[in-house]
C-alpha atoms as a PDB file:
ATOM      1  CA  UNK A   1     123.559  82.025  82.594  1.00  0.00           C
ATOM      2  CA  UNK A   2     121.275  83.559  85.427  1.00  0.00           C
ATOM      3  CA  UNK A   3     121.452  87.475  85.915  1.00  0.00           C
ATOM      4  CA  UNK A   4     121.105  86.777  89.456  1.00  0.00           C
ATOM      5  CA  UNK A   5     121.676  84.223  92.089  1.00  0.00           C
ATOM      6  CA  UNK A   6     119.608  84.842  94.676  1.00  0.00           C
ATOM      7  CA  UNK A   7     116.195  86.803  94.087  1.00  0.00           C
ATOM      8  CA  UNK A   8     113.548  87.691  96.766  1.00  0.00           C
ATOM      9  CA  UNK A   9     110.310  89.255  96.248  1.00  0.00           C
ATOM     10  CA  UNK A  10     107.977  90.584  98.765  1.00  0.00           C
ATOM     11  CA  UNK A  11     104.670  90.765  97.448  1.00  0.00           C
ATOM     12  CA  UNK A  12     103.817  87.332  95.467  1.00  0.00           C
ATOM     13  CA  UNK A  13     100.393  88.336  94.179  1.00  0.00           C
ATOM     14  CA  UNK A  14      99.267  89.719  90.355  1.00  0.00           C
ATOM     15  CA  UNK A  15     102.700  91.620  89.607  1.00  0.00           C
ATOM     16  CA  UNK A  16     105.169  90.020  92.260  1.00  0.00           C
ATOM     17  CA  UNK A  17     103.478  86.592  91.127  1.00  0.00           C
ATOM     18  CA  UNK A  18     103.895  87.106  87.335  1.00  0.00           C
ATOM     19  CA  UNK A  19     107.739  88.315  87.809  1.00  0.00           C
ATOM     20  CA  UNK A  20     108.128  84.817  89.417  1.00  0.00           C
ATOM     21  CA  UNK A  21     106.361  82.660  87.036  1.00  0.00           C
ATOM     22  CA  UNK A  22     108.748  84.411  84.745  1.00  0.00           C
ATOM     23  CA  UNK A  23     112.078  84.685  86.512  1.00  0.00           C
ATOM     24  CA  UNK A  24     111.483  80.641  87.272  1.00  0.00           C
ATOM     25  CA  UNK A  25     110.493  79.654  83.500  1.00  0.00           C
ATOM     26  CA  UNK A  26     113.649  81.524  81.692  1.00  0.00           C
ATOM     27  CA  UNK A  27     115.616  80.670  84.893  1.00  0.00           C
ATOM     28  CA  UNK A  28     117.267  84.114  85.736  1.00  0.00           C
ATOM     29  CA  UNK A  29     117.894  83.157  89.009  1.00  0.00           C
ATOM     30  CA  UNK A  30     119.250  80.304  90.708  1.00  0.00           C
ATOM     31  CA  UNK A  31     116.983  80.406  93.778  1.00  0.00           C
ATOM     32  CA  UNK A  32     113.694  82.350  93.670  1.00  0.00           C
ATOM     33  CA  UNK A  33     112.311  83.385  97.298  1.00  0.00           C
ATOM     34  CA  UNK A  34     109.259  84.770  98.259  1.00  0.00           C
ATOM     35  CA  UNK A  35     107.649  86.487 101.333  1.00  0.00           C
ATOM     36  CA  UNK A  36     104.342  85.404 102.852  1.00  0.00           C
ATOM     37  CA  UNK A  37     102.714  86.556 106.029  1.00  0.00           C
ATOM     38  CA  UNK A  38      99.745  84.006 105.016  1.00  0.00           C
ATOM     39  CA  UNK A  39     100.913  80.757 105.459  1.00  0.00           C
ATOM     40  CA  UNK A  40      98.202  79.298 102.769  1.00  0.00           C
ATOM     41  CA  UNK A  41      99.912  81.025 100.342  1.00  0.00           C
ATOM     42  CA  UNK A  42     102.686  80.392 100.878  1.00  0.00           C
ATOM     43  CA  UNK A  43     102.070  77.078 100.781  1.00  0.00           C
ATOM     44  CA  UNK A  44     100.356  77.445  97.837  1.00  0.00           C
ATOM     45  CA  UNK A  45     103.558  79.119  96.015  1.00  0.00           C
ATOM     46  CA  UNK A  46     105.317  76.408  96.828  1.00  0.00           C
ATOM     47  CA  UNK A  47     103.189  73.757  95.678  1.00  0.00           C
ATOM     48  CA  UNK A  48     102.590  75.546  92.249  1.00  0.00           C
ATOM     49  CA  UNK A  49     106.251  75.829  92.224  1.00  0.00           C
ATOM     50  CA  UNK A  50     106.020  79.709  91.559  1.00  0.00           C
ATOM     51  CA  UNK A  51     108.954  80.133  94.039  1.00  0.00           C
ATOM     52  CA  UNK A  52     111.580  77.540  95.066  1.00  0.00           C
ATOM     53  CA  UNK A  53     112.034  79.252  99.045  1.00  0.00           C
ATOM     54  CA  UNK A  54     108.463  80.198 100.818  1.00  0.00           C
ATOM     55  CA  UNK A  55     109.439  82.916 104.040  1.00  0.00           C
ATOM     56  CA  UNK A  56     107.058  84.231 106.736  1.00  0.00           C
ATOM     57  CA  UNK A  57     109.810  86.351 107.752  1.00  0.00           C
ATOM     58  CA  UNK A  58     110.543  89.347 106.429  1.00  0.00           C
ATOM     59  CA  UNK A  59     114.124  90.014 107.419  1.00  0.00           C
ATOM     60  CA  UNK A  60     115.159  86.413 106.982  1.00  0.00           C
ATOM     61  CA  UNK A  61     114.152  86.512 103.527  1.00  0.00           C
ATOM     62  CA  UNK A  62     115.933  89.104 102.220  1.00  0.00           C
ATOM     63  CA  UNK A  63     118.726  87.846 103.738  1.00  0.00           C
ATOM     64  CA  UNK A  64     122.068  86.459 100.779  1.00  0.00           C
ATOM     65  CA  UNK A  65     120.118  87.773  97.877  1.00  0.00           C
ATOM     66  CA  UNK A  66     121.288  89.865  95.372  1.00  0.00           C
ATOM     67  CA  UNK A  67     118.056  91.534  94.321  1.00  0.00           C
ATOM     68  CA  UNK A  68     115.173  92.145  96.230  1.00  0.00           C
ATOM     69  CA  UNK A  69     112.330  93.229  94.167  1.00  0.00           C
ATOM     70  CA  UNK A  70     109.229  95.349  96.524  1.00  0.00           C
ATOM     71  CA  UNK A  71     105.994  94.294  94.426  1.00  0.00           C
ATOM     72  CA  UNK A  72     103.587  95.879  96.962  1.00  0.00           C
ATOM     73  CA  UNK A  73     101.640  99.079  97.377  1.00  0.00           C
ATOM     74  CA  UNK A  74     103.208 102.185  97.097  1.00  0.00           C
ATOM     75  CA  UNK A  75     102.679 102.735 101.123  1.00  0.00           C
ATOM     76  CA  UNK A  76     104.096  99.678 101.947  1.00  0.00           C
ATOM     77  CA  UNK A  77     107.075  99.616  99.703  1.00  0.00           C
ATOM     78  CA  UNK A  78     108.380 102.566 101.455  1.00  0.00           C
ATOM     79  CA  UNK A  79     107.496 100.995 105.194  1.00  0.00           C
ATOM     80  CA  UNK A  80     109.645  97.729 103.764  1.00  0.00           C
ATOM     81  CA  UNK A  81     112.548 100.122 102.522  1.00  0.00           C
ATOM     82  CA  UNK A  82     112.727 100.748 106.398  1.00  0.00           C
ATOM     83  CA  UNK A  83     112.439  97.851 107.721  1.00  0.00           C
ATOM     84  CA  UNK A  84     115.082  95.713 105.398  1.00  0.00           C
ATOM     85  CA  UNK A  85     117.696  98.581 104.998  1.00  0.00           C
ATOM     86  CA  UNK A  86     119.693  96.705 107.543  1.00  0.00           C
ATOM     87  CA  UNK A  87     119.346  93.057 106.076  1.00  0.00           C
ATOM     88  CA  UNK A  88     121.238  94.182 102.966  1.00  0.00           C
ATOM     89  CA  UNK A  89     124.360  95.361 101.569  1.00  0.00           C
ATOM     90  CA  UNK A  90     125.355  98.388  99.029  1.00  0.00           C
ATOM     91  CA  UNK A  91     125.770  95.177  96.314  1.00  0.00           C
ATOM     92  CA  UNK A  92     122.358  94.101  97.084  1.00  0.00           C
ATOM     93  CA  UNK A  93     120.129  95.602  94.343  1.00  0.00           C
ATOM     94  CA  UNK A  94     116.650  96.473  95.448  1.00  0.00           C
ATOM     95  CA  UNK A  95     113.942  97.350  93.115  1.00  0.00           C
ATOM     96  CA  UNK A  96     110.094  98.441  93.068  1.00  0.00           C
ATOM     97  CA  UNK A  97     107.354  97.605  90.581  1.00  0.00           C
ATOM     98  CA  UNK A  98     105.016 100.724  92.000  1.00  0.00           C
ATOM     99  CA  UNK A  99     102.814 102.876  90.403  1.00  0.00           C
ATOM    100  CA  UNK A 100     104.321 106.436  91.889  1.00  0.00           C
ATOM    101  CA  UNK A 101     108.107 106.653  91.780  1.00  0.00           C
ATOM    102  CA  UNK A 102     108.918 110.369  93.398  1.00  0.00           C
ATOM    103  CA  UNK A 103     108.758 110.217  97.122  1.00  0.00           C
ATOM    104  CA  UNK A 104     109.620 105.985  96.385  1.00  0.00           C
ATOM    105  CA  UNK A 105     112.953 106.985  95.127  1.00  0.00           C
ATOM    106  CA  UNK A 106     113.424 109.957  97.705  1.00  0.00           C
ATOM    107  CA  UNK A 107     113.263 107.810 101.193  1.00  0.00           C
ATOM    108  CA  UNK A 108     115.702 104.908  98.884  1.00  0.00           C
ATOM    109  CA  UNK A 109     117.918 107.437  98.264  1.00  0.00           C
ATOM    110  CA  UNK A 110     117.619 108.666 101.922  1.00  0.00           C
ATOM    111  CA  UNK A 111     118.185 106.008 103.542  1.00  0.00           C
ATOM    112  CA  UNK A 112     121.606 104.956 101.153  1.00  0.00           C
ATOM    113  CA  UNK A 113     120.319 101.678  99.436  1.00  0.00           C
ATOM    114  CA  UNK A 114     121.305 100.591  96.322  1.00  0.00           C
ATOM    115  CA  UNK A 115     117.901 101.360  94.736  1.00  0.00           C
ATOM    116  CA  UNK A 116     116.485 101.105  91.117  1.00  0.00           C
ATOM    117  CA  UNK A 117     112.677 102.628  90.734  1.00  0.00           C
ATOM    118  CA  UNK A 118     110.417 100.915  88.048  1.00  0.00           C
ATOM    119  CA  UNK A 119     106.866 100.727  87.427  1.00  0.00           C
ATOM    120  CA  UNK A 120     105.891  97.907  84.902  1.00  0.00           C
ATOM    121  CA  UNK A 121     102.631  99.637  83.141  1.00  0.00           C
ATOM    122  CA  UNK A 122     100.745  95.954  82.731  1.00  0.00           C
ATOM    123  CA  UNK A 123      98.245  94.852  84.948  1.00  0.00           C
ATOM    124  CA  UNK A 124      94.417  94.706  85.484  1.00  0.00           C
ATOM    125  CA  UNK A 125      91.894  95.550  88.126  1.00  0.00           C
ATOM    126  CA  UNK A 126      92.547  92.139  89.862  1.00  0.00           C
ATOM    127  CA  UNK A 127      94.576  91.365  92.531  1.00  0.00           C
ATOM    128  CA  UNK A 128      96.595  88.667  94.188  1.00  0.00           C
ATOM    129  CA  UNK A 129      98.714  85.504  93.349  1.00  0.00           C
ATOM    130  CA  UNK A 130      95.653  83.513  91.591  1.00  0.00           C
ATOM    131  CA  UNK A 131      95.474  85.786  88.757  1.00  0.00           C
ATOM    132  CA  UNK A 132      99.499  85.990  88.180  1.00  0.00           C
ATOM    133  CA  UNK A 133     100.157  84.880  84.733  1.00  0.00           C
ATOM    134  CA  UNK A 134     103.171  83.962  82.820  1.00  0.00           C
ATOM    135  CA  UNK A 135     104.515  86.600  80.168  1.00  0.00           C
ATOM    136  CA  UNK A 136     102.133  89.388  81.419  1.00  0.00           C
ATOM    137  CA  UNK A 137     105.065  91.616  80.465  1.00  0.00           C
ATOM    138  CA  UNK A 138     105.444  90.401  76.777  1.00  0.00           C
ATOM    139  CA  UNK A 139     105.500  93.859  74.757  1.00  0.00           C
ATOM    140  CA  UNK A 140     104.447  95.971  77.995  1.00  0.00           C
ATOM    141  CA  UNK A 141     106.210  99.277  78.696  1.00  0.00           C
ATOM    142  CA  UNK A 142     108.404  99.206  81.626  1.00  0.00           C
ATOM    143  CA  UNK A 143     109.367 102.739  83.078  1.00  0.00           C
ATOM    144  CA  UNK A 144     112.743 102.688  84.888  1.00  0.00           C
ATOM    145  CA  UNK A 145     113.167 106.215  87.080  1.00  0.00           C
ATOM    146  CA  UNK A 146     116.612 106.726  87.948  1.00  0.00           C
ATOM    147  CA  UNK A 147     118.182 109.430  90.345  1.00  0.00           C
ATOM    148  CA  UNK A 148     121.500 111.188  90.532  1.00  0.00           C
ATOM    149  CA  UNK A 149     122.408 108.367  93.205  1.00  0.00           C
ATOM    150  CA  UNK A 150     121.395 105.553  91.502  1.00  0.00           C
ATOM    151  CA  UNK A 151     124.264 102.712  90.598  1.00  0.00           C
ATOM    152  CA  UNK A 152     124.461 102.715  87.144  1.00  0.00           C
ATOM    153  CA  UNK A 153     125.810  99.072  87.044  1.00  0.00           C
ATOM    154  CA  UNK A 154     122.648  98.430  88.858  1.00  0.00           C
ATOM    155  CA  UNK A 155     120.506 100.511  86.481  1.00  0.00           C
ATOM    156  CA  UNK A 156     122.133  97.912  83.589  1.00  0.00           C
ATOM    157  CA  UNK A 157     121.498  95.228  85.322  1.00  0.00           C
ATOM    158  CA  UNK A 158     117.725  95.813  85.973  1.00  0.00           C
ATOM    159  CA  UNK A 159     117.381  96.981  81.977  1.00  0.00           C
ATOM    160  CA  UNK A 160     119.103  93.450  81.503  1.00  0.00           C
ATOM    161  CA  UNK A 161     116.004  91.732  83.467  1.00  0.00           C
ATOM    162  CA  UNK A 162     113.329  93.183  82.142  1.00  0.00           C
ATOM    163  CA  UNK A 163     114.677  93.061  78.648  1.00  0.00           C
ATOM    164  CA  UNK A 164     115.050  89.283  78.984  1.00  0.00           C
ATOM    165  CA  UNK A 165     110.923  89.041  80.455  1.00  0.00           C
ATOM    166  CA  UNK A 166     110.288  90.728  76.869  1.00  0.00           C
ATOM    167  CA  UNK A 167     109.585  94.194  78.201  1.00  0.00           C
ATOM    168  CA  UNK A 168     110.203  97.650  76.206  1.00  0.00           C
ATOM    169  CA  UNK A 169     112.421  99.460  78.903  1.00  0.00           C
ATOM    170  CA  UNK A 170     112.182 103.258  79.048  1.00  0.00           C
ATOM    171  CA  UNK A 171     113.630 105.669  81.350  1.00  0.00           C
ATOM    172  CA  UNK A 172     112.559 108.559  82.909  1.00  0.00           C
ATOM    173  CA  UNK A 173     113.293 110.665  86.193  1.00  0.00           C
ATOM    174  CA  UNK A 174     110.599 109.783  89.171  1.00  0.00           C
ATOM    175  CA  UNK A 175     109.047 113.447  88.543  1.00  0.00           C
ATOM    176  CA  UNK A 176     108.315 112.877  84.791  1.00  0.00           C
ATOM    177  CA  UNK A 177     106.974 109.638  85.662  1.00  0.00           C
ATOM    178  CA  UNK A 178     104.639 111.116  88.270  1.00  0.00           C
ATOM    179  CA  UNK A 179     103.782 113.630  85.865  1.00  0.00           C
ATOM    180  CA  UNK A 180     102.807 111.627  82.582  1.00  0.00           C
ATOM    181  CA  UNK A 181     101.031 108.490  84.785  1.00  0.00           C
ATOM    182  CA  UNK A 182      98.942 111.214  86.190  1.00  0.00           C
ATOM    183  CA  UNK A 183      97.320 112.215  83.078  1.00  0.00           C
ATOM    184  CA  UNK A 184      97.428 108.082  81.558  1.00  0.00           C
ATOM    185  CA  UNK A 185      96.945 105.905  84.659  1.00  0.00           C
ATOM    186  CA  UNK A 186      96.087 107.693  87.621  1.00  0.00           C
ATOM    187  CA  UNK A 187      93.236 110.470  86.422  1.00  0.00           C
ATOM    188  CA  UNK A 188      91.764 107.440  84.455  1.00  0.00           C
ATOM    189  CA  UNK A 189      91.435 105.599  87.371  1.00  0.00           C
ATOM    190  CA  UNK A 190      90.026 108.413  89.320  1.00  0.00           C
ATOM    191  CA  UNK A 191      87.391 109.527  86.193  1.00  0.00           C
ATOM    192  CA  UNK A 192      86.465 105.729  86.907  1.00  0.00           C
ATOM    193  CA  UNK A 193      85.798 105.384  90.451  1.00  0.00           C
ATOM    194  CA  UNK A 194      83.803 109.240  90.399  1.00  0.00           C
ATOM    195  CA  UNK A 195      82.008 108.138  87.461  1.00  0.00           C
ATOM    196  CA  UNK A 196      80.500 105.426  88.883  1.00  0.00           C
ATOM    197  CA  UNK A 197      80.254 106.981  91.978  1.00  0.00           C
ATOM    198  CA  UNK A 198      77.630 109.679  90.057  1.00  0.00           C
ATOM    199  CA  UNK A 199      74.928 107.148  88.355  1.00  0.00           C
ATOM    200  CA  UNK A 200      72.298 106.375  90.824  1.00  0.00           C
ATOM    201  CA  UNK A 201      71.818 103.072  91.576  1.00  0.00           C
ATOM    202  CA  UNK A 202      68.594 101.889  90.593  1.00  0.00           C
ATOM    203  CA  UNK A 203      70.197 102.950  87.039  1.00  0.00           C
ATOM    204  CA  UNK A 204      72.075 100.441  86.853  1.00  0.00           C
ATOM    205  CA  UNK A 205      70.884  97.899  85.154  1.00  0.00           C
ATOM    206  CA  UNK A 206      70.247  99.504  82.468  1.00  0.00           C
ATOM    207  CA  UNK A 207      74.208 100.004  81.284  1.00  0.00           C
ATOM    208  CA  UNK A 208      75.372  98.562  78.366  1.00  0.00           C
ATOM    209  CA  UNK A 209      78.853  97.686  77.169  1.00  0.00           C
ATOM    210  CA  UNK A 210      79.713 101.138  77.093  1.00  0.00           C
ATOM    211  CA  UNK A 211      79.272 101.691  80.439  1.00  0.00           C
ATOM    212  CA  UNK A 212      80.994  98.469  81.880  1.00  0.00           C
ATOM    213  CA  UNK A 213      84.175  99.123  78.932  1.00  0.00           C
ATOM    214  CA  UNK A 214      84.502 102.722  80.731  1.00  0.00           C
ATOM    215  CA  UNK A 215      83.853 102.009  84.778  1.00  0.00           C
ATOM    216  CA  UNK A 216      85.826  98.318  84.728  1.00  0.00           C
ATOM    217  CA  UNK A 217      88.883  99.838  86.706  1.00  0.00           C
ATOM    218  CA  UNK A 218      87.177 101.284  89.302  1.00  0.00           C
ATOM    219  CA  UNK A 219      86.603  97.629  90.046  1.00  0.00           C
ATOM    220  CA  UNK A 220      90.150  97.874  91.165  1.00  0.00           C
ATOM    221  CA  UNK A 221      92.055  97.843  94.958  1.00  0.00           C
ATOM    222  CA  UNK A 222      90.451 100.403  96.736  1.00  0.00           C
ATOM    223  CA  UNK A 223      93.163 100.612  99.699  1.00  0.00           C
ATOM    224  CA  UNK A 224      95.509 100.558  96.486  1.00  0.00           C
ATOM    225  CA  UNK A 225      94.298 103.249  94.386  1.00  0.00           C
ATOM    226  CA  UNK A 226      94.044 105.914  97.601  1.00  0.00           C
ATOM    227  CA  UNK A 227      97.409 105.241  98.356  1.00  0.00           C
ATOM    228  CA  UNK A 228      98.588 105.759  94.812  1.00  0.00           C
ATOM    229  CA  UNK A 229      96.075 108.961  94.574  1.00  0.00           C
ATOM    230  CA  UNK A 230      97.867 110.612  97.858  1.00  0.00           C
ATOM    231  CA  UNK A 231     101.745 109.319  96.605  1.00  0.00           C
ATOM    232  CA  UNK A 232     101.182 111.537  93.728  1.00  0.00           C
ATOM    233  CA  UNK A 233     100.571 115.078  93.731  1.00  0.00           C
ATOM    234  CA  UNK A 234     100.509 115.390  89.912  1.00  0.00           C
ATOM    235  CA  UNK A 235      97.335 114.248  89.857  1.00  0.00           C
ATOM    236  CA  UNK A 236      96.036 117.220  91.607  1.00  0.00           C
ATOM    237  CA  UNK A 237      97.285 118.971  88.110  1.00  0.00           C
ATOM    238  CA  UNK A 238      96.156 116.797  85.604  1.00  0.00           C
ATOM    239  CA  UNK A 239      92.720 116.904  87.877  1.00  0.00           C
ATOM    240  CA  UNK A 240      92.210 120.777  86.841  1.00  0.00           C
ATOM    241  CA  UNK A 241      92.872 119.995  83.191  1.00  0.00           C
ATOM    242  CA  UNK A 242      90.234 117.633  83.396  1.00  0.00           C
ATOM    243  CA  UNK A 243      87.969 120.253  85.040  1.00  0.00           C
ATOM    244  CA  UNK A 244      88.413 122.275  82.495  1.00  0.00           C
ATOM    245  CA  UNK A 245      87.706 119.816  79.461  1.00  0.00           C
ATOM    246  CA  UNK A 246      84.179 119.385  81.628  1.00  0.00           C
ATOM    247  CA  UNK A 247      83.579 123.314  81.708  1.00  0.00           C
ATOM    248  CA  UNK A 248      84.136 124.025  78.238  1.00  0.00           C
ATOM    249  CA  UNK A 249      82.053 120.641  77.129  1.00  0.00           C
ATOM    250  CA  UNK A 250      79.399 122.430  80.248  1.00  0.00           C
ATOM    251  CA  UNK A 251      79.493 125.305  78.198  1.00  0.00           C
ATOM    252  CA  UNK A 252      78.654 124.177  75.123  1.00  0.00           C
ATOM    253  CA  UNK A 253      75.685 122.152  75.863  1.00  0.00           C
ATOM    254  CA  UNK A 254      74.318 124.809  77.491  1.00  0.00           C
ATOM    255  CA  UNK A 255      74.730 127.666  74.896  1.00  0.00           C
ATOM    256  CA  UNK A 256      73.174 124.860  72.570  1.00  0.00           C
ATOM    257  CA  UNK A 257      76.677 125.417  69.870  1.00  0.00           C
ATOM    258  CA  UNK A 258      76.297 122.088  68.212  1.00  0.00           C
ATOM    259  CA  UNK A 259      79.461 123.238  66.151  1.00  0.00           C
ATOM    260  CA  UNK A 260      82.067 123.653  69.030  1.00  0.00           C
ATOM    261  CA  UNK A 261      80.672 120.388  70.662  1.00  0.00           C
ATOM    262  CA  UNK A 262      81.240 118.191  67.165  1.00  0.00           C
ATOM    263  CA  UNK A 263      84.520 119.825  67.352  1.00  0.00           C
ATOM    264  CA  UNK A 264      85.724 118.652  70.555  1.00  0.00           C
ATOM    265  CA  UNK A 265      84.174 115.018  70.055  1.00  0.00           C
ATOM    266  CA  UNK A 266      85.686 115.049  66.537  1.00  0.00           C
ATOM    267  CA  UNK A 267      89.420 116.176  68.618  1.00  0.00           C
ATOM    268  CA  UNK A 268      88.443 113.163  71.287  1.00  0.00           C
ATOM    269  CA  UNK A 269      87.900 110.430  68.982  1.00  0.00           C
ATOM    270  CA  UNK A 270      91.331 111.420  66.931  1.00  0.00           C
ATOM    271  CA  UNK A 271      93.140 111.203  69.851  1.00  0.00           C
ATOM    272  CA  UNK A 272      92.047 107.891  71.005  1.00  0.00           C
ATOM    273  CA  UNK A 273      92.300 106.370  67.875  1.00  0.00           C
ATOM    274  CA  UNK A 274      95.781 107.260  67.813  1.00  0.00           C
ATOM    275  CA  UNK A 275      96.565 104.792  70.718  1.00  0.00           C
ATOM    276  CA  UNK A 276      95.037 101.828  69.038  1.00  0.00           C
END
């Protein structure tokens, strides 16, 4: 039996594209819609039979579903979360896949709407509907971020979905999200991009593996990633732990202390072989 009649989701690219190939294979829905402003995509959706209703209207597609689900930038999610509140009803569930959940779950909860906060942690540093894939959430973590307003009917509900697309649901308040994806997604991601940013150019080519393994994200979204960077403040925390990690390794490469440095490397390398 489908959790859901009616399903719309705005945003049918890598994560809003996945959810659908998903949703339409263990049919959890009876009718699958999906927003497009581009009309070759939508199109294109419809061909590949990722969704069964293609909209270029925002409103209109919202419209007689039961969940909405806002797989787009953290910026835009909370322009859309303005611009449908009208469309929908305190039964209609509406739910987020973005990567910051504080100020997300503030403006739902502001404006009244029947809102569950999640943030599937699966992904890569592609974009768009042509790399959506079918069980990308198979054994992923998905962080559900609850508030004192939040419908707990809807809250089992959501846990129901992403149980059934083989997800390990945890939940956490939007702040402790913030707070731990600060330190595992969003510092990585910034360590990335400035890391890059540092080699010269004409050094290049002479990376290796090592150098590709560590810099591949900061292939990702640009527009994306600065939105996510100024959503959450954590980061400006988990920014100055960093800092200091680089001091102290500063430090002892210049007072020559072979010692301390084996040390720290020896602390690194347990750590990251811990999340193997």
């Amino acid at each position: 039996m489908p959790l859901f009649n009616r399903i719309t989701i705005i945003g049918v690219g890598l994560i809003g594209g996945s959810l659908a190939k998903d949703i339409k294979k263990k049919k959890l829905c009876n009718k699958l819609v999906g927003f497009f402003r581009n009309k070759h995509k939508l199109d294109k959706a419809i061909r590949e039979k990722i969704v069964d209703i293609g909209c270029p209207d925002l409103r209109e597609s919202v419209k007689h579903s039961d969940l909405i689900i806002l797989a787009l930038p953290v910026n835009q999610i909370m322009r859309v979360l303005f611009e449908i509140r009208n469309e929908v009803n305190d039964k209609t569930i509406i739910m987020d896949v973005g990567s910051t959940k504080n100020t997300i779950t503030r403006i739902a909860d502001k404006l009244g709407l029947n809102f569950v906060g999640t943030h599937p942690v699966a992904g890569s540093e592609k974009k768009g509907i042509d790399f959506s894939t079918e069980r990308l959430f198979d054994n992923s973590k998905v962080i559900i971020t609850p508030t004192k307003k939040t419908n707990k009917k809807a809250i089992l509900k959501i846990k129901a979905l992403w149980k059934k697309l083989n997800a390990n649901v945890v939940v956490l308040s939007p702040q402790r999200h913030d707070k731990i994806l600060s330190f595992t997604s969003h510092l990585p991601h910034l360590v990335s991009f400035a890391l890059i940013n540092s080699i010269p150019s004409k050094f290049l080519p002479f990376g290796a593996s090592g150098l590709k393994d560590t810099t591949r994200i900061a292939m990702s979204d640009a527009e994306i990633w600065s939105d996510i960077f100024l959503n959450n403040k954590e980061l400006l925390k988990s920014l100055d732990v960093l800092q200091k990690e680089l001091t102290k390794m500063d430090r002892l490469i210049k007072i020559n202390k072979k010692s301390g440095l084996v040390k720290n490397l020896n602390k690194a390398k347990r750590k990251r072989e811990a999340i193997d």
